[in-house]
Protein backbone atom coordinates (compact mmCIF):
# COMPACT_ATOMS: atom_id res chain seq x y z
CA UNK A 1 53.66 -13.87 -27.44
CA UNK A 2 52.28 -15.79 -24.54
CA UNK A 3 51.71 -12.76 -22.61
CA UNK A 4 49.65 -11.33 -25.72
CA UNK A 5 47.49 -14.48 -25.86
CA UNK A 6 46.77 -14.01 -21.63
CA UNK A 7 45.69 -10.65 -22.17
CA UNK A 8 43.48 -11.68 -25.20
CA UNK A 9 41.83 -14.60 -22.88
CA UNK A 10 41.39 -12.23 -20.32
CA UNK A 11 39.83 -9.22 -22.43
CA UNK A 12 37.22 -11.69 -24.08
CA UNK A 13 36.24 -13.13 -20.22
CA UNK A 14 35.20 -10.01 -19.12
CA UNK A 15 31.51 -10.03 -20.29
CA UNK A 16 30.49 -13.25 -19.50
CA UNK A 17 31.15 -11.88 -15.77
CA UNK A 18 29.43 -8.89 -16.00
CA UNK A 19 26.08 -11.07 -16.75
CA UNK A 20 26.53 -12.68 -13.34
CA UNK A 21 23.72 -11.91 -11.39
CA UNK A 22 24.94 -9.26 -8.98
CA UNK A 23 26.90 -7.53 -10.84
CA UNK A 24 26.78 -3.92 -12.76
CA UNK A 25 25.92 -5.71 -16.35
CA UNK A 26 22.36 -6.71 -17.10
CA UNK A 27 21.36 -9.61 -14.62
CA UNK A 28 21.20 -13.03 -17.42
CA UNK A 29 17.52 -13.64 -18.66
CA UNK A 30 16.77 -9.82 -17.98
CA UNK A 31 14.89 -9.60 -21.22
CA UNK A 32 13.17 -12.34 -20.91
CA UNK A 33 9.39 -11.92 -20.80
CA UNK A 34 7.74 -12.62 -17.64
CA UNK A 35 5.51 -16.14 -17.44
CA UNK A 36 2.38 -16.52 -19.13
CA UNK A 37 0.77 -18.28 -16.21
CA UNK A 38 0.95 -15.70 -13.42
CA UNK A 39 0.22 -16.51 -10.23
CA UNK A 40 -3.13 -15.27 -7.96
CA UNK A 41 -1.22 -13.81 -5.85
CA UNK A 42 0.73 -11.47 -8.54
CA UNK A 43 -2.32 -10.85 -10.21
CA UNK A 44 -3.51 -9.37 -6.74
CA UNK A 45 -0.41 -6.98 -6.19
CA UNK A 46 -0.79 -5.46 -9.62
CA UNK A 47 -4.28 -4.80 -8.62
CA UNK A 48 -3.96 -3.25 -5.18
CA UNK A 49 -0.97 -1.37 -6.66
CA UNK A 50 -3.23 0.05 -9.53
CA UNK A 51 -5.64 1.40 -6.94
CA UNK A 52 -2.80 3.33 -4.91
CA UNK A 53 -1.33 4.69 -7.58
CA UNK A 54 -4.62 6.09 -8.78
CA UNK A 55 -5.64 7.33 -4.97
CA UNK A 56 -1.82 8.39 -4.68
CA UNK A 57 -2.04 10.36 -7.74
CA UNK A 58 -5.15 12.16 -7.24
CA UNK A 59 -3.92 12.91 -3.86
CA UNK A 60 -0.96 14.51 -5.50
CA UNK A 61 -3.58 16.66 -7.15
CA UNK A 62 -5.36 17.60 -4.50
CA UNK A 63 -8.51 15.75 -5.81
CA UNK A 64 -10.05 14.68 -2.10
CA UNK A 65 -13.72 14.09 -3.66
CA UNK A 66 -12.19 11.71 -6.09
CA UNK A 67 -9.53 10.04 -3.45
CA UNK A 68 -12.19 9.63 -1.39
CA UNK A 69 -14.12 7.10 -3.76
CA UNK A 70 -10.43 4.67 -3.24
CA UNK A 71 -10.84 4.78 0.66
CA UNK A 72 -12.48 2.02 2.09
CA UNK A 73 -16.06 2.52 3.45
CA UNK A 74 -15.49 2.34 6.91
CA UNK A 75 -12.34 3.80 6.94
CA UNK A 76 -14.47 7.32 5.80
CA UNK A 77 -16.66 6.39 8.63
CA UNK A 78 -14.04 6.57 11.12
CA UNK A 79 -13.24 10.18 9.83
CA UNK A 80 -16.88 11.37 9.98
CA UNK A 81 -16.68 9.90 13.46
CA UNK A 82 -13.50 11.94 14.53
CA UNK A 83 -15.14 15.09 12.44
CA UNK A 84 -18.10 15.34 14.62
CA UNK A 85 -16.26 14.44 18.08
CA UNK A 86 -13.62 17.36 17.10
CA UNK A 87 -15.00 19.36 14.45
CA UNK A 88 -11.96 18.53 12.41
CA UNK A 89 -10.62 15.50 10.20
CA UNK A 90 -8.03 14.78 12.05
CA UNK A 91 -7.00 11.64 10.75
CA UNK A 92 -4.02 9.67 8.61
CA UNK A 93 -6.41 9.27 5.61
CA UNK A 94 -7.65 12.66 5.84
CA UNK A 95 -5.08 14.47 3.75
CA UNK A 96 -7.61 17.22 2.89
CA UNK A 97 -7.08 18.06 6.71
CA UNK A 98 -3.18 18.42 6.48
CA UNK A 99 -2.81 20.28 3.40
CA UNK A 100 -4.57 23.12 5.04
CA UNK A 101 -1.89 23.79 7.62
CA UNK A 102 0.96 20.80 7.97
CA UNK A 103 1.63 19.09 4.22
CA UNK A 104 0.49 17.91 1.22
CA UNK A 105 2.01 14.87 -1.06
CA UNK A 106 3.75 16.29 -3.79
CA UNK A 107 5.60 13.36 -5.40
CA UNK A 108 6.23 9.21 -4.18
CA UNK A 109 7.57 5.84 -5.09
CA UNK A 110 6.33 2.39 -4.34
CA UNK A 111 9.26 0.46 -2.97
CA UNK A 112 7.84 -3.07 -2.09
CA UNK A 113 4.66 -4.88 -1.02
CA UNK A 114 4.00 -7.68 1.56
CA UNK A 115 0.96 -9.92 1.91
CA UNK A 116 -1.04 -9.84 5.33
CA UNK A 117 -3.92 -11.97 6.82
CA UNK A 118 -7.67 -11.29 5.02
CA UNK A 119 -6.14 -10.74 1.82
CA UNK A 120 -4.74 -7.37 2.61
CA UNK A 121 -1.49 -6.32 1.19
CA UNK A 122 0.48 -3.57 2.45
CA UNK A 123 2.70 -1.41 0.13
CA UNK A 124 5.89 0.29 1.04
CA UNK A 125 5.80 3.85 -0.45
CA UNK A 126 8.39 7.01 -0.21
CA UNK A 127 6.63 10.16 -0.29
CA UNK A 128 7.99 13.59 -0.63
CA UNK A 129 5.80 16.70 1.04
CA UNK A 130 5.67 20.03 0.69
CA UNK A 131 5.74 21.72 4.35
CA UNK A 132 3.25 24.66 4.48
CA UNK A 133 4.70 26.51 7.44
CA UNK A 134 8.07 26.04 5.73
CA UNK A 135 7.38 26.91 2.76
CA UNK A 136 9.45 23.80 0.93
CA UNK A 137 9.43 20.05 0.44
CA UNK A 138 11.13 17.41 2.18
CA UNK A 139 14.59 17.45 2.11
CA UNK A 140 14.22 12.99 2.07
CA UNK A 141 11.20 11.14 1.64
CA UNK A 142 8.99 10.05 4.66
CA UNK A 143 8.43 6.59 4.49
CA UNK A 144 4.56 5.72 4.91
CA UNK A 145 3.00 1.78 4.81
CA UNK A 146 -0.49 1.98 3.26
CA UNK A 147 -2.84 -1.32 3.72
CA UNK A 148 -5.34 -2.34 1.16
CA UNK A 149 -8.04 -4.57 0.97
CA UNK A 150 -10.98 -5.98 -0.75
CA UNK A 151 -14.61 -5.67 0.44
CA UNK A 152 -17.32 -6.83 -1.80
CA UNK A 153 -14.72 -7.67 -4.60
CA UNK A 154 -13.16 -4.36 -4.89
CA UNK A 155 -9.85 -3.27 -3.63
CA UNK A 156 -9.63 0.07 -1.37
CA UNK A 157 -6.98 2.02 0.41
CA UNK A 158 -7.42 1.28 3.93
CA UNK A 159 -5.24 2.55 6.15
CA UNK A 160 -1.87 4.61 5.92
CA UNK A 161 1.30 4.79 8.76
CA UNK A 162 3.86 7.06 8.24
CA UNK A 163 6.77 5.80 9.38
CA UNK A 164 5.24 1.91 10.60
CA UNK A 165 3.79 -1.13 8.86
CA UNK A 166 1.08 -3.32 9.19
CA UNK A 167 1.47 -6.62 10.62
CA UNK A 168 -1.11 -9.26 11.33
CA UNK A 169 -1.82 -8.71 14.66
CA UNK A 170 -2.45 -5.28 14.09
CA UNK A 171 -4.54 -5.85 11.38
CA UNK A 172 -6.52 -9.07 13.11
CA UNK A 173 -7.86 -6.72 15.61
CA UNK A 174 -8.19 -3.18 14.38
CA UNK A 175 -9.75 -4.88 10.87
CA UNK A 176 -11.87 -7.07 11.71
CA UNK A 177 -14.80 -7.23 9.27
CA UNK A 178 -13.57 -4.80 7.22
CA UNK A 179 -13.19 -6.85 3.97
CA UNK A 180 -14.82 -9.85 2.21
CA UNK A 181 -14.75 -13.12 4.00
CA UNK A 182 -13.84 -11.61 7.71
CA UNK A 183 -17.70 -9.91 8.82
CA UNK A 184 -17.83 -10.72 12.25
CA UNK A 185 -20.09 -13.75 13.10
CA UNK A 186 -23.59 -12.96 14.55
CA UNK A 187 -24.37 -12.98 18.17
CA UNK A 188 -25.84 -16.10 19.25
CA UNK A 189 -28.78 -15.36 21.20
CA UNK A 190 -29.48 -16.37 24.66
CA UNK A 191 -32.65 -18.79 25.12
CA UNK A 192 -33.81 -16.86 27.97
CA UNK A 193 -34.15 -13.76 25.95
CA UNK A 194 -36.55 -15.49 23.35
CA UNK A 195 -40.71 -14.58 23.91
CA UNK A 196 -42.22 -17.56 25.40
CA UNK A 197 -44.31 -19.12 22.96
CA UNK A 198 -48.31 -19.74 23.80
CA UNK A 199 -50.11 -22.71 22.85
């Protein structure tokens, strides 16, 4: 009889371990609706995130005119830049230029984000390519970091490195008055260099 009770105690424990966070069962509060008041910051990861998904998916597609209006201004500059130095666009946001020859995104997750100086965040994404010359995807997904911003309000895919992140040294120096609040102060001018005036 007392054995029969143990087992009974023991049977009906069970579940209330499996909610333990941690554990296979459903984590405790898992259906709870998230917080009315969300936070700026939240509210600013949901954004950028909407924008690479979108760029992402018309990537997937193989929509470059459309990408292109989801990649920062002078980001596009850079490429026109490298285009007429080397008659090609040979360049990380460029995936036009890949798909030709190399690869071409044909499916990805977003694992994780992190928040970087200027209001950038960076976004941890698995994609997996197909591989022209061999003629078949990825066996694993590459692991790329892409970096988004805002400039004048709006946010834009940046910057992509496959296999890297962005930290905010990197991004202090190779970003610099790329997005709202960071333009570069003017040059102060030299008294010497202003026209005497005549009286």
């Amino acid at each position: 009889m007392r054995r029969l009770i143990v087992a009974s105690m023991v049977l009906f424990a069970v579940p209330a371990f499996a909610d333990e966070p941690g554990s296979n069962g459903p984590a405790a509060g898992a259906d709870d609706k998230p917080a009315a008041a969300a936070s700026s910051d939240d509210a600013d990861t949901a954004a950028a995130k909407k924008v690479l998904v979108e760029y992402l998916d018309l990537v997937v597609k193989k929509k470059w005119d459309a990408a292109k209006k989801s990649v920062h201004p002078k980001t596009l500059e850079v490429i026109a830049g490298i285009k007429k130095r080397l008659g090609k666009e040979q360049h990380d946001m460029a995936p036009q230029y890949w798909a030709k020859d190399d690869f071409y995104l044909k499916s990805y997750t977003i694992d994780g984000s992190a928040k970087h100086m200027y209001g950038t965040i960076s976004f941890d994404v698995k994609g997996k390519n197909y591989r022209v010359q061999e003629k078949g995807e990825d066996a694993d997904p590459e692991p790329t970091s892409y970096l988004l911003g805002k400039k004048d309000g709006k946010w834009l895919v940046t910057d992509k490195k496959t296999n890297g992140t962005f930290d905010d040294k990197s991004i202090k120096y190779d970003y610099k008055g790329y997005f709202d609040g960071t333009s570069a102060p003017e040059a102060k001018k030299d008294p010497a260099d202003e026209p005497e005036s005549k009286e």
